[in-house]
C-alpha atoms as a PDB file:
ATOM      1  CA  UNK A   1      22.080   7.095 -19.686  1.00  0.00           C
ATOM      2  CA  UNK A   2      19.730   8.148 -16.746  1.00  0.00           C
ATOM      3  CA  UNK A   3      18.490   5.030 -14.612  1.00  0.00           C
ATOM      4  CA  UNK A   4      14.832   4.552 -14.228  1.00  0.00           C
ATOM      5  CA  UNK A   5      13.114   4.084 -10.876  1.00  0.00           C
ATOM      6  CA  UNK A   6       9.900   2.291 -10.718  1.00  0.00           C
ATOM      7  CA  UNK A   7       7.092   3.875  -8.121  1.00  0.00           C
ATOM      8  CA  UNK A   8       3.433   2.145  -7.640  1.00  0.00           C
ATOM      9  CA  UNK A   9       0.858   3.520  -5.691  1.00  0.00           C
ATOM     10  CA  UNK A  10      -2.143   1.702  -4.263  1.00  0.00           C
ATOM     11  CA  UNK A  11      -5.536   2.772  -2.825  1.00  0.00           C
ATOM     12  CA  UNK A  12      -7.385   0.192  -0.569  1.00  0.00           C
ATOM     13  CA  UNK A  13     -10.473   0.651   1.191  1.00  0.00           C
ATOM     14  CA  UNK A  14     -10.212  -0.683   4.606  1.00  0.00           C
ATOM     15  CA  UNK A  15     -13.426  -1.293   5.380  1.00  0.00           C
ATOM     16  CA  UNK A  16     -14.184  -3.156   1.920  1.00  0.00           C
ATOM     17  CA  UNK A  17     -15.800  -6.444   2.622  1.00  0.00           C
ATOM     18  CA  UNK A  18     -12.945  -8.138   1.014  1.00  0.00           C
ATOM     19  CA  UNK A  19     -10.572  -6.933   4.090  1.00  0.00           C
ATOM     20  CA  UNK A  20     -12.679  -8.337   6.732  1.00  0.00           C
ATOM     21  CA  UNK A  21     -12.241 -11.792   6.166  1.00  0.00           C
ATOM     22  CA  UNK A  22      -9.550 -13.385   8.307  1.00  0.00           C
ATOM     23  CA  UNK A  23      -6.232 -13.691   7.011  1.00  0.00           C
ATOM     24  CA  UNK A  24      -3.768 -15.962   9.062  1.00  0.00           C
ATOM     25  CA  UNK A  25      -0.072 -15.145   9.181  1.00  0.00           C
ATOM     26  CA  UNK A  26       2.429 -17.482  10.143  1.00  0.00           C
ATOM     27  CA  UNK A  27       4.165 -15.434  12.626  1.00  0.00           C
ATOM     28  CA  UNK A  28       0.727 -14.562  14.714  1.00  0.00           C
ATOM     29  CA  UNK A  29       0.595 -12.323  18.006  1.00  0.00           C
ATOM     30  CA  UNK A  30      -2.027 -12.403  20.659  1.00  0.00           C
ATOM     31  CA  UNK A  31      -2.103  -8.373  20.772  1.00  0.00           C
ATOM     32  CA  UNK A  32      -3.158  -8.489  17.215  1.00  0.00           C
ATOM     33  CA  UNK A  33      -6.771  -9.490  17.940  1.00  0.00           C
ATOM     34  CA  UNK A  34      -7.105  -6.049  19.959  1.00  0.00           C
ATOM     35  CA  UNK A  35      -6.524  -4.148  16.882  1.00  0.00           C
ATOM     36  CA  UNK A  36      -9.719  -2.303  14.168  1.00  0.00           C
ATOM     37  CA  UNK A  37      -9.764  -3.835  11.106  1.00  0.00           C
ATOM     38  CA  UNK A  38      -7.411  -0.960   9.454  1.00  0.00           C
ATOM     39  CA  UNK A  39      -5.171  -1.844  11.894  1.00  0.00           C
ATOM     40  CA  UNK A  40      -4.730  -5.472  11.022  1.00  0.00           C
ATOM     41  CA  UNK A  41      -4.695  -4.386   7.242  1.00  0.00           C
ATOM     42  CA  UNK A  42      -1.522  -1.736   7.187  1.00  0.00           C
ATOM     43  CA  UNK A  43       0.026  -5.106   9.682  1.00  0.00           C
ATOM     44  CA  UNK A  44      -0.586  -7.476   6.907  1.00  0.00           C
ATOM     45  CA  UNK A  45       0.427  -4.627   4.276  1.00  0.00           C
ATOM     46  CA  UNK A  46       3.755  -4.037   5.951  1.00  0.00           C
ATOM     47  CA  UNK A  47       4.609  -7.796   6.604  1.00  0.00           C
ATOM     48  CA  UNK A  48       4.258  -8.630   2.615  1.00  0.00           C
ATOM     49  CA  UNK A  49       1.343 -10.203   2.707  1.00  0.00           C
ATOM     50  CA  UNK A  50      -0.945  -7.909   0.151  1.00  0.00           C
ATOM     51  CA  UNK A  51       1.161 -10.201  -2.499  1.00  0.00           C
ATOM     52  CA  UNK A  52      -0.540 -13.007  -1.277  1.00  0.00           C
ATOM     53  CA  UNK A  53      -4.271 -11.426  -0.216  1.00  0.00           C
ATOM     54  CA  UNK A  54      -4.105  -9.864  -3.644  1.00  0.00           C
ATOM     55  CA  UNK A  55      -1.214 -11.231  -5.916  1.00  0.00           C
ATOM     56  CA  UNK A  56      -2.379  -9.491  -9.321  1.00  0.00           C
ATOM     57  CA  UNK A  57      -2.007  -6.314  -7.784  1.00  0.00           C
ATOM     58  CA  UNK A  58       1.977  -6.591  -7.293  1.00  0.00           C
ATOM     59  CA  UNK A  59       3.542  -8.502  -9.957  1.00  0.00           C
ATOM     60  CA  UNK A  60       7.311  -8.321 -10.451  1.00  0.00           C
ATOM     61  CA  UNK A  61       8.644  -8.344 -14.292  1.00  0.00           C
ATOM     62  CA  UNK A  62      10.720 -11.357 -15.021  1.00  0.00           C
ATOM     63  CA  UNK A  63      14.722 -10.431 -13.681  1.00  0.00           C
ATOM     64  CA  UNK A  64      13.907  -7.349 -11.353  1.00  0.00           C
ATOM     65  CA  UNK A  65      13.524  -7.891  -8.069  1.00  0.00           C
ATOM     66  CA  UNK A  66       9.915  -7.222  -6.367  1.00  0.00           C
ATOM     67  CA  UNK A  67       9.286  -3.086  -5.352  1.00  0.00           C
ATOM     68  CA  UNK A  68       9.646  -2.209  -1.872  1.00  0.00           C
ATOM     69  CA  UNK A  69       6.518  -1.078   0.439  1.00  0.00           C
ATOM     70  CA  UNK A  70       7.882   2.384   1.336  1.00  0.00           C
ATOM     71  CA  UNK A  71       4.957   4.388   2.775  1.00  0.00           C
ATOM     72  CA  UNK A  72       1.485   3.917   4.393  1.00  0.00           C
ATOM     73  CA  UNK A  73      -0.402   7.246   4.349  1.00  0.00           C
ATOM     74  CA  UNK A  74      -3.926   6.677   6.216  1.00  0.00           C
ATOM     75  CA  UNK A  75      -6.914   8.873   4.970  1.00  0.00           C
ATOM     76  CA  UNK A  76     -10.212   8.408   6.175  1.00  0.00           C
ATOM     77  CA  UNK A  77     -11.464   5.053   5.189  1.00  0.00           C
ATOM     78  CA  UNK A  78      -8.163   4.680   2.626  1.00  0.00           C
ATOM     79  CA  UNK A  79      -4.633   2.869   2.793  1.00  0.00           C
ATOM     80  CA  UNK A  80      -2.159   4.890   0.292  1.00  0.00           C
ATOM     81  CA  UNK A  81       0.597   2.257  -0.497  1.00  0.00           C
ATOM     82  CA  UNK A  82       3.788   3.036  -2.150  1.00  0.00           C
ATOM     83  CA  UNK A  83       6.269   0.922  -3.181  1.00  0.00           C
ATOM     84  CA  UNK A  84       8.784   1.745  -5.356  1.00  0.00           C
ATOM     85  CA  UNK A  85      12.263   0.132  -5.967  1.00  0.00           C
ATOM     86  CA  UNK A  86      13.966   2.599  -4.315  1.00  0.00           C
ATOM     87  CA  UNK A  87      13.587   4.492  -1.642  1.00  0.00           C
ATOM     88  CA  UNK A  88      12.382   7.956  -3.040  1.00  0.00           C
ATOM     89  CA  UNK A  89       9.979  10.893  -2.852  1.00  0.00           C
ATOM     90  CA  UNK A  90       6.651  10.164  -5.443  1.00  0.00           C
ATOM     91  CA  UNK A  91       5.665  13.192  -7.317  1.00  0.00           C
ATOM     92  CA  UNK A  92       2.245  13.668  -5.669  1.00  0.00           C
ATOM     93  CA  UNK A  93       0.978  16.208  -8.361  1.00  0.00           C
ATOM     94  CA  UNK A  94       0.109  12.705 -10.315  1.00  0.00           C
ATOM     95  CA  UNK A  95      -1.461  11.082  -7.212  1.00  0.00           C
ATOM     96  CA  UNK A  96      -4.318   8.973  -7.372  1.00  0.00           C
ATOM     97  CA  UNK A  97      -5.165   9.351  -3.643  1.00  0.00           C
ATOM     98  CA  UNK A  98      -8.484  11.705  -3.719  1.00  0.00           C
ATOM     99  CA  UNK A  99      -6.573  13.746  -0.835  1.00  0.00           C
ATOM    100  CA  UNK A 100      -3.877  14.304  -2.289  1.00  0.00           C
ATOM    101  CA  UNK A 101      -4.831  15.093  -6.320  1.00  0.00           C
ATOM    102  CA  UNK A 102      -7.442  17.800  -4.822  1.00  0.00           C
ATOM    103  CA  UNK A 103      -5.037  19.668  -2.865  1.00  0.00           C
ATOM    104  CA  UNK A 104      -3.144  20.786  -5.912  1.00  0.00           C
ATOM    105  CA  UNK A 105      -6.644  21.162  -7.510  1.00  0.00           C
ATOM    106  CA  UNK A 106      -7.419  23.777  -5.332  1.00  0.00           C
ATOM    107  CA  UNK A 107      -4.062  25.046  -5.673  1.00  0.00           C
ATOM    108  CA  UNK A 108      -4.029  26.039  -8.767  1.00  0.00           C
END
């Protein structure tokens, strides 16, 4: 039987209003207030805290552990998060970063 791996893929918007509120982390540094505001977003992203800024957005199914945060491409404006429970290449023909899907769009 062929084992299944589990890939999610998230677009945020890093200048969304919703990013620019201040989110405290327990482990702060004073560096960190020098940073834009997409650079304190992919710091909170890759210190696990997107589960708790936006919990419905990475749920775990009962008796699997929680996916991995793999990746961080930066576009423009976006954040293109993928997690996945292992650590593997994501077929980017079924993309949902804009970038991405229209480079095989004007590929073919």
């Amino acid at each position: 039987m062929k084992n299944k791996s589990t890939n999610l893929e998230i677009l945020l918007i890093s200048n969304a209003s919703f990013f620019q509120r201040d989110w405290s982390e327990l482990n702060t540094n004073k560096n960190d207030k020098q940073l834009s505001q997409k650079e304190k977003l992919i710091h909170l992203c890759w210190n696990g805290m997107l589960k708790e800024m936006i919990p419905e957005i990475v749920q775990t199914e009962v008796g699997k552990k929680p996916l991995t945060l793999w990746e961080i491409n930066q576009s423009g404006n976006m954040l293109d998060l993928r997690y996945g429970d292992i650590d593997r290449e994501m077929n980017d023909e079924w993309s949902i970063n804009p970038y991405v899907y229209l480079t095989f769009a004007c590929a073919n």
